[in-house]
N, C-alpha and C. Protein backbone atom coordinates (compact mmCIF):
# COMPACT_ATOMS: atom_id res chain seq x y z
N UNK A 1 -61.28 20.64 13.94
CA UNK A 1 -61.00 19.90 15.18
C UNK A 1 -61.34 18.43 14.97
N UNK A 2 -60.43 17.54 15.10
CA UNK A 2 -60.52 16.30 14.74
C UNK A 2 -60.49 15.83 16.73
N UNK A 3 -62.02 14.36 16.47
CA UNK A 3 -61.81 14.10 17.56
C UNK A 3 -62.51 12.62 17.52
N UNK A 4 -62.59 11.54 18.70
CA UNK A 4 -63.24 10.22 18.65
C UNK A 4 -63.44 10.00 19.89
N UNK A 5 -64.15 9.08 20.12
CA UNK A 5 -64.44 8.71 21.68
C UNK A 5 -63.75 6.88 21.57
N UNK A 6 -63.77 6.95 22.81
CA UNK A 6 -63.28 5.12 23.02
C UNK A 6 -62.96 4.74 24.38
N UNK A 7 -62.89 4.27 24.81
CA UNK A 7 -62.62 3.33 25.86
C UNK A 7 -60.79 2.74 26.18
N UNK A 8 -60.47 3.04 27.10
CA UNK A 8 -59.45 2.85 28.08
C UNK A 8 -58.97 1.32 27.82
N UNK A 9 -58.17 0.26 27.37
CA UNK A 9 -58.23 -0.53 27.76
C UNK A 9 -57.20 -1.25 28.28
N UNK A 10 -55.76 -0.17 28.56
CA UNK A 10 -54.82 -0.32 29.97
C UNK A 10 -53.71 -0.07 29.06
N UNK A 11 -52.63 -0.28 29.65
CA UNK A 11 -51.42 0.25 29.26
C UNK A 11 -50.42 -0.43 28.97
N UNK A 12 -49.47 -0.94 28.80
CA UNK A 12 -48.26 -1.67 28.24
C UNK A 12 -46.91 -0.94 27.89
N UNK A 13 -46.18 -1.19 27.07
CA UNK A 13 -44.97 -0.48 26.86
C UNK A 13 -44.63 -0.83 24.97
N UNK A 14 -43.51 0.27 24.16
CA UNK A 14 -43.14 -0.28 23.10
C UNK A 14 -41.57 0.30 23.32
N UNK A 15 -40.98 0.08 21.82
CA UNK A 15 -39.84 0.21 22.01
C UNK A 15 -39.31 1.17 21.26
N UNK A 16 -39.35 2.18 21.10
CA UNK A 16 -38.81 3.12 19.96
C UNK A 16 -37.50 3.30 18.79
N UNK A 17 -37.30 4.23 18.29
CA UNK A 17 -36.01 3.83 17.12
C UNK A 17 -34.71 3.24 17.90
N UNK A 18 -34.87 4.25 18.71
CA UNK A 18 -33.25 4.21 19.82
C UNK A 18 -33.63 2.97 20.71
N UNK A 19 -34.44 1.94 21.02
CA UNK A 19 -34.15 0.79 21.60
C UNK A 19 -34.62 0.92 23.08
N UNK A 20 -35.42 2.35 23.34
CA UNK A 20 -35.58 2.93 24.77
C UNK A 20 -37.08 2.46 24.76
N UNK A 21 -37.17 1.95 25.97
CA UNK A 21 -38.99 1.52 26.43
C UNK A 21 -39.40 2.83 26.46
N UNK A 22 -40.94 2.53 26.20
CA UNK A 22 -41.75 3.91 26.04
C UNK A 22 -42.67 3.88 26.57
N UNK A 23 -43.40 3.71 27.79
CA UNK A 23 -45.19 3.32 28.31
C UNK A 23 -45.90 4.01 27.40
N UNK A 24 -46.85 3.32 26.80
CA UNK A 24 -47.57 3.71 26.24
C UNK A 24 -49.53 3.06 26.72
N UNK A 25 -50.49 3.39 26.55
CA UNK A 25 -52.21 3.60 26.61
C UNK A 25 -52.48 3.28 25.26
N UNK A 26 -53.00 2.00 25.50
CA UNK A 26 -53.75 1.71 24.15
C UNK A 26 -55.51 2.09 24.42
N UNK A 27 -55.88 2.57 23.44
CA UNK A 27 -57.46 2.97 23.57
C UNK A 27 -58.16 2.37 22.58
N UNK A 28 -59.12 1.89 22.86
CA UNK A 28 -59.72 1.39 21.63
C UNK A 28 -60.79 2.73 21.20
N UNK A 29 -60.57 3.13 20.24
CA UNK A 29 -61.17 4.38 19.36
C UNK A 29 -61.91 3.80 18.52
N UNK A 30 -63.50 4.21 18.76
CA UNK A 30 -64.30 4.04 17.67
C UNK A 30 -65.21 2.47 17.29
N UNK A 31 -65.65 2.62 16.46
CA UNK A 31 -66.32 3.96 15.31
C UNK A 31 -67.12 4.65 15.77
N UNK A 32 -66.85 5.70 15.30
CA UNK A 32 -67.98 6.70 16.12
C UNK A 32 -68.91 7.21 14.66
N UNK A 33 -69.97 7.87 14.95
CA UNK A 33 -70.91 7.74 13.88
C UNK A 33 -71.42 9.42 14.61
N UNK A 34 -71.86 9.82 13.31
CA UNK A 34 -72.00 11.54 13.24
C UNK A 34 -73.59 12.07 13.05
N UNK A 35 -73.83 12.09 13.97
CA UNK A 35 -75.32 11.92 14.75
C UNK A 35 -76.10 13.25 14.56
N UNK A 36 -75.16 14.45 14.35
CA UNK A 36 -76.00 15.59 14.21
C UNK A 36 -74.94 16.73 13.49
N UNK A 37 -75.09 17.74 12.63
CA UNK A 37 -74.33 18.59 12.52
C UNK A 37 -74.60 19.88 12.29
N UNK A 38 -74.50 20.63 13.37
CA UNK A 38 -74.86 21.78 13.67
C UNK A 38 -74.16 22.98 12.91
N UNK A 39 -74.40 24.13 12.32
CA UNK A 39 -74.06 24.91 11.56
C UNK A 39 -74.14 26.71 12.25
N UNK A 40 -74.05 27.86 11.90
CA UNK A 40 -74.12 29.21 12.48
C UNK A 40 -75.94 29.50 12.10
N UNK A 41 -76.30 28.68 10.58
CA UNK A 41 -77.90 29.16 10.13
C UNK A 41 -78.87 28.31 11.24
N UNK A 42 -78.53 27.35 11.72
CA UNK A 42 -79.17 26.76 12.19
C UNK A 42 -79.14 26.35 13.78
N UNK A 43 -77.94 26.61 14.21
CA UNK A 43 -77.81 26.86 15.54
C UNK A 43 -77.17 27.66 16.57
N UNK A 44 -76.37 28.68 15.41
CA UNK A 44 -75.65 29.56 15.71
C UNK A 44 -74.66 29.26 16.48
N UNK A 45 -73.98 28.53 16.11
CA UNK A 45 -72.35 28.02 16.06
C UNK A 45 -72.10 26.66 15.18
N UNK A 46 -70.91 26.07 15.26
CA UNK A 46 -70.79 25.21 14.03
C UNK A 46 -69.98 24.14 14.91
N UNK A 47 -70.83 23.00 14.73
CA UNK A 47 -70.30 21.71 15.54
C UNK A 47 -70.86 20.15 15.17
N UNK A 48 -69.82 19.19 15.77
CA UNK A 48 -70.78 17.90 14.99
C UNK A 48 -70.75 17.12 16.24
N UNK A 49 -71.88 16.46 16.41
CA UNK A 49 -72.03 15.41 17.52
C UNK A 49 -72.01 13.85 17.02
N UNK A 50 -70.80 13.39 17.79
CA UNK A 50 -70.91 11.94 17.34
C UNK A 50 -70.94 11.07 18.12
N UNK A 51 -71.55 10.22 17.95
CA UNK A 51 -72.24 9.31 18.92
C UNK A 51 -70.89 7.79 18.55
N UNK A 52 -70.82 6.67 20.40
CA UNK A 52 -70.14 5.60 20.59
C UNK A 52 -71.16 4.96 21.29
N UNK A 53 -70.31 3.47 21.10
CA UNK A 53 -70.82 2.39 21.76
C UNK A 53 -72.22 1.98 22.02
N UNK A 54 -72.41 0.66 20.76
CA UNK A 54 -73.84 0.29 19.91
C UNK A 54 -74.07 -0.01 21.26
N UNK A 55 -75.71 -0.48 21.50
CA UNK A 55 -76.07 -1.03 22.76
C UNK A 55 -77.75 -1.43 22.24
N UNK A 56 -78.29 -2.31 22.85
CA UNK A 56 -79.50 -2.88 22.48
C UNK A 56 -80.73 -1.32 22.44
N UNK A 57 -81.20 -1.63 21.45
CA UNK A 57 -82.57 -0.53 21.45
C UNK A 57 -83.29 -0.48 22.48
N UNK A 58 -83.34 -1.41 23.20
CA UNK A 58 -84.44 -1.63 24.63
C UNK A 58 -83.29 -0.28 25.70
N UNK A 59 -82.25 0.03 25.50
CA UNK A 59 -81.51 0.70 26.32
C UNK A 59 -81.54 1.86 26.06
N UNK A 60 -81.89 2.32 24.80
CA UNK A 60 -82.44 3.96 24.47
C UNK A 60 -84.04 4.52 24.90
N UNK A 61 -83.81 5.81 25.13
CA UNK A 61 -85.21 6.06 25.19
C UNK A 61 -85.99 6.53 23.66
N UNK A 62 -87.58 6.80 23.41
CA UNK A 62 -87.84 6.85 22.39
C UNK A 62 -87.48 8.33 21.79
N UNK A 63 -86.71 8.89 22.62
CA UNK A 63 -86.18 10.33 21.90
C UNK A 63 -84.80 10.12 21.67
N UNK A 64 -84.05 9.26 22.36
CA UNK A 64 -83.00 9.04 21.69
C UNK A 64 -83.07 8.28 20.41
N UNK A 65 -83.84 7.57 20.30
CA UNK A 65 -84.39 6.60 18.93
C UNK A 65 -84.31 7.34 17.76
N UNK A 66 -84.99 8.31 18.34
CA UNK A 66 -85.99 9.39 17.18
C UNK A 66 -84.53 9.75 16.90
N UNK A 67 -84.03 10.50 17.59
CA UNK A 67 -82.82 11.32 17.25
C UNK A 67 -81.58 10.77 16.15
N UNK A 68 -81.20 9.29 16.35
CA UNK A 68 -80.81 8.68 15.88
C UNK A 68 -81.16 8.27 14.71
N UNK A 69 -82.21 8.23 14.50
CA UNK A 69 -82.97 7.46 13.22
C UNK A 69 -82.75 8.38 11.72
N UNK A 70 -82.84 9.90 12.44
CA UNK A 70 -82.11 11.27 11.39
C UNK A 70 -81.22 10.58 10.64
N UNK A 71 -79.99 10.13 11.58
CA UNK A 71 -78.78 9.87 10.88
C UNK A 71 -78.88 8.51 10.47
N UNK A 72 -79.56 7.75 10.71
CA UNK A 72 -79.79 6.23 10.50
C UNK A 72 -78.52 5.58 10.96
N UNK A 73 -77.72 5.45 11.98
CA UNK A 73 -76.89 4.91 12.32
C UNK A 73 -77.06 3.94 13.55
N UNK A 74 -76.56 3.03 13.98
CA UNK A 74 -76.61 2.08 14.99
C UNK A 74 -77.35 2.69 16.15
N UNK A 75 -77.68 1.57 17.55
CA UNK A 75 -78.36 2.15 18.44
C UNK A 75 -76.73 3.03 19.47
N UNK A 76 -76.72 3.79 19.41
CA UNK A 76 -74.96 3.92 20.13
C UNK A 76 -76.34 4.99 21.55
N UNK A 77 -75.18 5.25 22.96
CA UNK A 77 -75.62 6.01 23.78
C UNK A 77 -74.66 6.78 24.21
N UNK A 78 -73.54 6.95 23.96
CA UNK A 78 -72.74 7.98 24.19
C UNK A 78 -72.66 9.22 23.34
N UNK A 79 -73.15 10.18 23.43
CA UNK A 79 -72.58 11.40 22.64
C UNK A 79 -72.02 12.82 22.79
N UNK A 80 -71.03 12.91 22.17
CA UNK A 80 -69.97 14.09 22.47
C UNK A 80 -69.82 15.48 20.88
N UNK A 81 -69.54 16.46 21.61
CA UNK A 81 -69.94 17.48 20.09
C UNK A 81 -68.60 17.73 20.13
N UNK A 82 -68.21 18.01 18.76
CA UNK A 82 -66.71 18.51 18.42
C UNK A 82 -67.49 20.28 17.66
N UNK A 83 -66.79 21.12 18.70
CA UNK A 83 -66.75 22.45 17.54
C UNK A 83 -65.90 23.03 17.13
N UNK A 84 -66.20 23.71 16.08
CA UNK A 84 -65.66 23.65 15.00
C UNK A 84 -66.03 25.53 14.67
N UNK A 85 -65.01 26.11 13.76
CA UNK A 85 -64.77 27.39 13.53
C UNK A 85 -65.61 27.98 12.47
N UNK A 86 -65.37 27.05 11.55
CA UNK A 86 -66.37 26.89 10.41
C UNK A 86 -67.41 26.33 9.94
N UNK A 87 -67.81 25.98 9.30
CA UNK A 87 -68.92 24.87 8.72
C UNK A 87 -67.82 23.39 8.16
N UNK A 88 -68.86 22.56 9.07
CA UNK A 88 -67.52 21.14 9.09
C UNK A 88 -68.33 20.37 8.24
N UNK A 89 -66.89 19.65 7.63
CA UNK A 89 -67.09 19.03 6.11
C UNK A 89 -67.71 17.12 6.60
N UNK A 90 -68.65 17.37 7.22
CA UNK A 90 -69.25 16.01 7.56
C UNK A 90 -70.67 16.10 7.31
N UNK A 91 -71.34 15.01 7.07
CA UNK A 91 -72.59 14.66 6.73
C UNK A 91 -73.13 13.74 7.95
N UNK A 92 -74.44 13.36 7.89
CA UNK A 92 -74.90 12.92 9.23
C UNK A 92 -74.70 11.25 8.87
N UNK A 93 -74.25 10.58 9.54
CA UNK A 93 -74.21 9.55 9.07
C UNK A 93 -72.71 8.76 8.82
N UNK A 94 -71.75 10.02 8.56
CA UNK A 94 -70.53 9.26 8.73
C UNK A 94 -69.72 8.91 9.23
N UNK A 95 -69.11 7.79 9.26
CA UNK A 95 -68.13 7.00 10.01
C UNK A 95 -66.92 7.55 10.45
N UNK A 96 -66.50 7.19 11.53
CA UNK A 96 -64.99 8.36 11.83
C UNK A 96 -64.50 7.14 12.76
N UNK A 97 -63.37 6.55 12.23
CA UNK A 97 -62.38 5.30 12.55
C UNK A 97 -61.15 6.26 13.04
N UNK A 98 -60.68 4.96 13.83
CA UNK A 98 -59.05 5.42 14.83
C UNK A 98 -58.37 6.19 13.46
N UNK A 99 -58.12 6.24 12.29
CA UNK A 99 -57.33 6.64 11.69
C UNK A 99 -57.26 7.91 11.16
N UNK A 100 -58.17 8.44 11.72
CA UNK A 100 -58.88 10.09 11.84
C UNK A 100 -57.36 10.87 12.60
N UNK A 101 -56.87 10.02 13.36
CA UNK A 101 -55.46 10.93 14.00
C UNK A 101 -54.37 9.72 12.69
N UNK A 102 -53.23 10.52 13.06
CA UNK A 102 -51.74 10.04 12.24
C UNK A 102 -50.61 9.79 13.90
N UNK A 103 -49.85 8.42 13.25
CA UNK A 103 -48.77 8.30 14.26
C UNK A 103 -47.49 9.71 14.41
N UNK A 104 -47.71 10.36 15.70
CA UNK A 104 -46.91 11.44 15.46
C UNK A 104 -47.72 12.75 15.79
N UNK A 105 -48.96 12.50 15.43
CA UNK A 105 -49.95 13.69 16.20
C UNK A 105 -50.03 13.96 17.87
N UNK A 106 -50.37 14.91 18.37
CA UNK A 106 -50.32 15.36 19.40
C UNK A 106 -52.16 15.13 19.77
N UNK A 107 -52.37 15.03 20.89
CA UNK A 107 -53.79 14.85 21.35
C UNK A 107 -53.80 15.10 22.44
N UNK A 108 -55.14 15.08 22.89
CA UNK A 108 -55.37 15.95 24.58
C UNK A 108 -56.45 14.47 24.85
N UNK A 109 -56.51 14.20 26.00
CA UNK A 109 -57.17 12.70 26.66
C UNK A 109 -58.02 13.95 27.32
N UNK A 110 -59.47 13.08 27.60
CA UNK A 110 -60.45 13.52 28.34
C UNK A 110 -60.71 12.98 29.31
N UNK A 111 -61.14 12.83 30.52
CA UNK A 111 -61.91 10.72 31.08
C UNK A 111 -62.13 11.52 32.41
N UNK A 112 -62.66 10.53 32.94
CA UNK A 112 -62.89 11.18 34.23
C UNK A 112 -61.99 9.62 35.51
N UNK A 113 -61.30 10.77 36.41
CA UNK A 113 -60.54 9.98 37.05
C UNK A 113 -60.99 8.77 37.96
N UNK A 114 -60.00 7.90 38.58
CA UNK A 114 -60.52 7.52 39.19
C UNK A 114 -60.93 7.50 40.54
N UNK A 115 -61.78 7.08 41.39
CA UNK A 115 -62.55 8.19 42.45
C UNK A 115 -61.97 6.95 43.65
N UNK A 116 -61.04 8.39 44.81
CA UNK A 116 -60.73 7.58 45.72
C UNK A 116 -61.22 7.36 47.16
N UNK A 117 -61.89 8.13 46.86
CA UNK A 117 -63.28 8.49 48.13
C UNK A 117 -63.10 9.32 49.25
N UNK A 118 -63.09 9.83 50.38
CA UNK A 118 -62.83 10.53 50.89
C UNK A 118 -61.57 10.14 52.25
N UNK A 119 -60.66 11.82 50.99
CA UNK A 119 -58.97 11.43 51.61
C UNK A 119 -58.79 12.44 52.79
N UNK A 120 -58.01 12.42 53.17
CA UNK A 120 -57.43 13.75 54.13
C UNK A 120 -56.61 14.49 53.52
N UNK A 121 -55.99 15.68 53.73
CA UNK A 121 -55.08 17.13 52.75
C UNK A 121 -53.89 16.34 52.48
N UNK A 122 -53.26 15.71 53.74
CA UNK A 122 -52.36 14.75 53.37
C UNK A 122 -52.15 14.69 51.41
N UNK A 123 -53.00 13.15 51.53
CA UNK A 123 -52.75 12.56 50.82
C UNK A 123 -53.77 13.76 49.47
N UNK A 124 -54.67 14.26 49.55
CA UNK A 124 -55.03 14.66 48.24
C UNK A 124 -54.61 15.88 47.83
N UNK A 125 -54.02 17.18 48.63
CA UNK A 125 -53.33 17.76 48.26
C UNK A 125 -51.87 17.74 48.84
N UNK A 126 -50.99 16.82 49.36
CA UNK A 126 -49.49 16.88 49.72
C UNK A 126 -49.22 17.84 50.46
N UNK A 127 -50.33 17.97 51.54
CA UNK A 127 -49.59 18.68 52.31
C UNK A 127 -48.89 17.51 53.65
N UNK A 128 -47.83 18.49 54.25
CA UNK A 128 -46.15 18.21 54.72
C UNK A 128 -46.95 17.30 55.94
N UNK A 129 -48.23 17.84 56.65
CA UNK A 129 -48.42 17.57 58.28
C UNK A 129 -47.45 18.00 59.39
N UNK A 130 -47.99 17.45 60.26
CA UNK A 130 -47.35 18.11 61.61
C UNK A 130 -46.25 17.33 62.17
N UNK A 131 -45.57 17.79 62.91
CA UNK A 131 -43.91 17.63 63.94
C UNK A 131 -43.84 16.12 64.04
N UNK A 132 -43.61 15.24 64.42
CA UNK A 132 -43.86 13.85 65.04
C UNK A 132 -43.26 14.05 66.36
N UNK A 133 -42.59 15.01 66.75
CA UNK A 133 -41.96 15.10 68.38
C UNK A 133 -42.66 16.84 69.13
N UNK A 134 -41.92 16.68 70.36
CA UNK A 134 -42.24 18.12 70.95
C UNK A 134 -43.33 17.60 70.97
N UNK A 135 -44.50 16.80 71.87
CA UNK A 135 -45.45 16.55 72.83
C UNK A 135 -46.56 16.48 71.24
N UNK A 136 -45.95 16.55 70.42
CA UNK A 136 -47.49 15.70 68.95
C UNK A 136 -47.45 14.42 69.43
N UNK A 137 -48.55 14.31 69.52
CA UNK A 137 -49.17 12.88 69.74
C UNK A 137 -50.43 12.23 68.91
N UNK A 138 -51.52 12.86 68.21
CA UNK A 138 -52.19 12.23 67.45
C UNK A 138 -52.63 12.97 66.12
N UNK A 139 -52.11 14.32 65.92
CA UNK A 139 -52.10 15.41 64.70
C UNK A 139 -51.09 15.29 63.36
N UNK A 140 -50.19 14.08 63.55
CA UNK A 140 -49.55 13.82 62.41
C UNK A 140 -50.21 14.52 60.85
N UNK A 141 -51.05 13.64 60.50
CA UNK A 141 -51.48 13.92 59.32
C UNK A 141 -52.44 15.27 59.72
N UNK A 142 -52.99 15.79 60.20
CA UNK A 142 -54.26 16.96 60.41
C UNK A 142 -53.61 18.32 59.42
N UNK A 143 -54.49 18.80 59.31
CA UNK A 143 -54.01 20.21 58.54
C UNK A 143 -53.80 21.14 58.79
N UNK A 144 -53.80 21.07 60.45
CA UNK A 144 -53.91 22.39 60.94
C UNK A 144 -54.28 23.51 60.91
N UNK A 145 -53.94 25.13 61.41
CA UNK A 145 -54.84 26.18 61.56
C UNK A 145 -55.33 26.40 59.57
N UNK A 146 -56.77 26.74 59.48
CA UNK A 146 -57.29 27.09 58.44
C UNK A 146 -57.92 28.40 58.27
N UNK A 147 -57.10 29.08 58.96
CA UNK A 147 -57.37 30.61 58.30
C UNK A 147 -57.24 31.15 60.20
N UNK A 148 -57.89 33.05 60.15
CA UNK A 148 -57.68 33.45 61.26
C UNK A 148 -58.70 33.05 62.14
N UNK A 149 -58.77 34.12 63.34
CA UNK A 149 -60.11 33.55 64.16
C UNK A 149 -61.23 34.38 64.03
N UNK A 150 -60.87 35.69 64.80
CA UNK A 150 -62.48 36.91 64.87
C UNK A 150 -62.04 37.29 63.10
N UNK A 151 -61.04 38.16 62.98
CA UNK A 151 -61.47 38.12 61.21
C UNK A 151 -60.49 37.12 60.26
N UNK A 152 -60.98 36.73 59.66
CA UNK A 152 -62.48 37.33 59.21
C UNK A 152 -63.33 35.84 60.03
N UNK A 153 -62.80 35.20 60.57
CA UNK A 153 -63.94 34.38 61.73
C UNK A 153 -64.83 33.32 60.80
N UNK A 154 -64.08 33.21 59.65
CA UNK A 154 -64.64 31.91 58.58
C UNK A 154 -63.30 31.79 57.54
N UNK A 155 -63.62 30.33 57.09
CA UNK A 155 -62.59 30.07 56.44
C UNK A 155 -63.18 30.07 54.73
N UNK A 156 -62.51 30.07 54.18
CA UNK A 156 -62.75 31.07 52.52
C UNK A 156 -63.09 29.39 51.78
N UNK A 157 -64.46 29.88 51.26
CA UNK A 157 -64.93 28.90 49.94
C UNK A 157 -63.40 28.29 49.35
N UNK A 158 -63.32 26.68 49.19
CA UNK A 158 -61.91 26.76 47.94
C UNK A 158 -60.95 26.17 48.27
N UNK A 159 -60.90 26.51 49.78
CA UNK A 159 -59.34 26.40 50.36
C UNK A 159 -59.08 24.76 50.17
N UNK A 160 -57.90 24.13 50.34
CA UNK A 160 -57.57 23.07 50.72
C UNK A 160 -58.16 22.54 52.06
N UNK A 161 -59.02 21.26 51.94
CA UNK A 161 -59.25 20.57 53.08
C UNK A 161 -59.65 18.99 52.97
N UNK A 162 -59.71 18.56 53.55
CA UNK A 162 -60.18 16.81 53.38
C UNK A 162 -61.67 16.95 52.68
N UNK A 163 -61.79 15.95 51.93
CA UNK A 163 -62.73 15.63 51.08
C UNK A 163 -62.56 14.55 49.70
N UNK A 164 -63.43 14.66 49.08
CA UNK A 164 -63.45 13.63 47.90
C UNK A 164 -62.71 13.76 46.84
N UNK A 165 -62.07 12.84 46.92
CA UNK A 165 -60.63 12.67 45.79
C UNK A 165 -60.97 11.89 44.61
N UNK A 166 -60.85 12.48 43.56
CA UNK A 166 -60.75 11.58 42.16
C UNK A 166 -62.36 12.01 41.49
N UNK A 167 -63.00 11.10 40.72
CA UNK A 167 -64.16 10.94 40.06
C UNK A 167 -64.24 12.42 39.36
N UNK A 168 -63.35 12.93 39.23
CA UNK A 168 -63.86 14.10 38.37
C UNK A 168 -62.99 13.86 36.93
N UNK A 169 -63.85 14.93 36.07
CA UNK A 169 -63.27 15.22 34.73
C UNK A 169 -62.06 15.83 34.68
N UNK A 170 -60.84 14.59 34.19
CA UNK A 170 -59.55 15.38 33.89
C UNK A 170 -59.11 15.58 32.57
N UNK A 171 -58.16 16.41 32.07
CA UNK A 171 -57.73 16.04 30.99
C UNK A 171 -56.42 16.20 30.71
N UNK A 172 -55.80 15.16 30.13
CA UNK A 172 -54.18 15.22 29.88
C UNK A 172 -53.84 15.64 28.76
N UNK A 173 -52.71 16.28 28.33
CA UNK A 173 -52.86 17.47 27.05
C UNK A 173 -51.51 16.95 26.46
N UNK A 174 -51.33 16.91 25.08
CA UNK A 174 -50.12 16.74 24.34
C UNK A 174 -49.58 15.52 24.11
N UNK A 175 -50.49 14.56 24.47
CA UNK A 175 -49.59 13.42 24.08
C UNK A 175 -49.64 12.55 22.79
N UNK A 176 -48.42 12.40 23.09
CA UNK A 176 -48.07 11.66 21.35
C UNK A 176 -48.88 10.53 21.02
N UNK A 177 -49.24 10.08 19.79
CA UNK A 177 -49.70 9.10 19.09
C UNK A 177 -48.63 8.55 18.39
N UNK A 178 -48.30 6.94 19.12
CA UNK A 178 -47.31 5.97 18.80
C UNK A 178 -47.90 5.09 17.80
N UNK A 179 -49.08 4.87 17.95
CA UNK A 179 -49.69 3.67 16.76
C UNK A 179 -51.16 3.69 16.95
N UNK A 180 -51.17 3.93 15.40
CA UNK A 180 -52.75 4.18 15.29
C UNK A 180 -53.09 2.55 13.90
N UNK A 181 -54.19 1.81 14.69
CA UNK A 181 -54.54 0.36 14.17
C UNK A 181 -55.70 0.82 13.52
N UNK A 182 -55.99 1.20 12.48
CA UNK A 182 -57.46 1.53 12.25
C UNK A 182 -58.53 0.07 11.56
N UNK A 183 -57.76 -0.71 11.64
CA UNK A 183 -58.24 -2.11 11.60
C UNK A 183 -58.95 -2.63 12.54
N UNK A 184 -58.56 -2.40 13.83
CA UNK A 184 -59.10 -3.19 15.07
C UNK A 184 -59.36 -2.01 16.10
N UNK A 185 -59.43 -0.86 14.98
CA UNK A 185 -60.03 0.36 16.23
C UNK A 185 -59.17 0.58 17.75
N UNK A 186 -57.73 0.67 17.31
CA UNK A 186 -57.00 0.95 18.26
C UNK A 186 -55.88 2.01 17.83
N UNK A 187 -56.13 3.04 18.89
CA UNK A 187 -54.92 3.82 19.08
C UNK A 187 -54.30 4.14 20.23
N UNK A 188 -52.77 4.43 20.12
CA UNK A 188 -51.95 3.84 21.03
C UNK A 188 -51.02 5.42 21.44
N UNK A 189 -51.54 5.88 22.71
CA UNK A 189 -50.93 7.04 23.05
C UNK A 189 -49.75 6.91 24.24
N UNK A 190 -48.63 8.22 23.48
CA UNK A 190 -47.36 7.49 24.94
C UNK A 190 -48.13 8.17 26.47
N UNK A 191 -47.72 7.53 27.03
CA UNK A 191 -47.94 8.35 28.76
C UNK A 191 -49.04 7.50 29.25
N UNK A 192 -49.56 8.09 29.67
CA UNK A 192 -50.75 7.60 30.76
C UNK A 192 -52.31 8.32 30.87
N UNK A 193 -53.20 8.40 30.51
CA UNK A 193 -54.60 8.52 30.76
C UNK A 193 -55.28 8.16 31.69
N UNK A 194 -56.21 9.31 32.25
CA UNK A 194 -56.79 9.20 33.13
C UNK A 194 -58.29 8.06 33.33
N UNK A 195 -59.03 7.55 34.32
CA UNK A 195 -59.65 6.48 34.36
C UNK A 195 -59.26 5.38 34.40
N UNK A 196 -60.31 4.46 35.22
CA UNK A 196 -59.75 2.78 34.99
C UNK A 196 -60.23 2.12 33.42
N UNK A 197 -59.62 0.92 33.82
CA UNK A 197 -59.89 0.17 32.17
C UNK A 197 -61.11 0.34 32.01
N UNK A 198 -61.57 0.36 30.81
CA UNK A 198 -62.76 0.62 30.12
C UNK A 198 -63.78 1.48 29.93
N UNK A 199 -62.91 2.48 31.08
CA UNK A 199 -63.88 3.94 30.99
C UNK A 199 -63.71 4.29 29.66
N UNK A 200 -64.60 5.73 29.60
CA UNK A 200 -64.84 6.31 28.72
C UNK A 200 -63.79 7.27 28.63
N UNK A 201 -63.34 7.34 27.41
CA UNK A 201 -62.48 8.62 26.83
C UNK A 201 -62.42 9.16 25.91
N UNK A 202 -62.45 10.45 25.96
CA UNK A 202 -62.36 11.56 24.33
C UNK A 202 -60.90 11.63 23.54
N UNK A 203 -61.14 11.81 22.67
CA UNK A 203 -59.76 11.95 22.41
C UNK A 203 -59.69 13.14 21.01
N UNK A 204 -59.13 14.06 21.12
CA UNK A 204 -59.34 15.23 20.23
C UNK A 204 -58.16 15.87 19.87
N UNK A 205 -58.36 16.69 19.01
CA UNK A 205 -56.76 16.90 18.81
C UNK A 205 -56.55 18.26 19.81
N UNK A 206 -54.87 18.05 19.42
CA UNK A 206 -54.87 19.26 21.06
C UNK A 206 -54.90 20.55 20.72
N UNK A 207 -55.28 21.21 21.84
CA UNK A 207 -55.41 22.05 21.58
C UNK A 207 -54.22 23.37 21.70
N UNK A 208 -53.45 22.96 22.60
CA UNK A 208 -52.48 23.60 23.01
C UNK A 208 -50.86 23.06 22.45
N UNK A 209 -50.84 23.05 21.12
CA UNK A 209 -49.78 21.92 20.08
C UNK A 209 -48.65 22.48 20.40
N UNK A 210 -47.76 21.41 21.31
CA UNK A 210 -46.07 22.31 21.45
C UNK A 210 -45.28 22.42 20.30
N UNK A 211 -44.13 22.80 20.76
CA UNK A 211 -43.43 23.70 19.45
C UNK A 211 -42.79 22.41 18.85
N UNK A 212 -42.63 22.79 17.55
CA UNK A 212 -41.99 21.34 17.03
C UNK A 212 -40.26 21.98 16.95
């Protein structure tokens, strides 16, 4: 399982063979640095954690220090585990640049969205609303009846209702890799990713690879 972390840093367009615009998400990927690597003898499964984005030592605590110091790599505070089936061919300490994916690979985006605060069913799940004629007068958007009355006389954990939209963990699956810069730690996926500029994002290979 090949994977990197990086940061969002907005979107643009290119032009492909046939001359057709393409939106594409440039991310800046990396370097990410390989902070721990877990095995079946030793932790009973097999995975590697790699740590992003250096940040002053005064910003770690002294167990993140400690932890870090294993691998002797920069002060970074982000870290994410990639697992893995087997015993993975990494050592603690090494470097993993944008060029870890190929232009043409498929990848799954991680991020967490962006948070729109609290919507009505309307707008966060599409629902239709009510009549605008025949004596409606202020129920337009409302959601109307939410279940029966005496039974079951409550409405079910789950259902659709107004509440907090966005800020959660999404992930977008399959998208192509148009250009991978491993010079300036940029890779360039078609479509769109979730989060605003400069959030945080995973980027791994997919898992669910369509048919070629």
């Amino acid at each position: 399982m090949r994977g990197i972390l990086g940061k969002k840093v907005g979107m643009t367009q290119l032009f492909d063979e046939s001359g057709a615009v393409v939106p594409v998400t440039v991310i800046e990927a990396g370097p990410c640095y390989v902070t721990q690597v877990k095995t079946d003898e030793t932790d009973g499964y097999c995975a590697v954690q790699i740590g992003y984005e250096e940040v002053p030592e005064r910003k770690l605590t002294k167990g993140e220090r400690g932890h870090l110091s294993k691998a002797q790599t920069p002060n970074i505070r982000r870290l994410r585990e990639l697992r893995f089936e087997e015993a993975p061919q990494y050592t603690l300490g090494d470097e993993i640049k944008a060029d870890v994916f190929q232009e043409g690979d498929f990848v799954d985006v991680v991020g967490v969205s962006k948070g729109k605060g609290f919507a009505g069913a309307v707008k966060r799940h599409n629902f239709r609303g009510g009549p605008k004629t025949h004596g409606q007068s202020d129920r337009h958007r409302a959601t109307g009846s939410r279940g029966a009355g005496t039974t079951p006389g409550h409405t079910f954990p789950g259902s659709k209702a107004p509440g907090q939209m966005g800020n959660a963990r999404v992930t977008i699956q399959n998208l192509k890799v148009a250009l991978v810069d491993a010079e300036r730690n940029l890779l360039v996926v078609r479509g769109a990713i979730p989060g605003p500029k400069g959030g945080l994002v995973f980027v791994r290979e997919a898992v669910k690879k369509p048919k070629s």
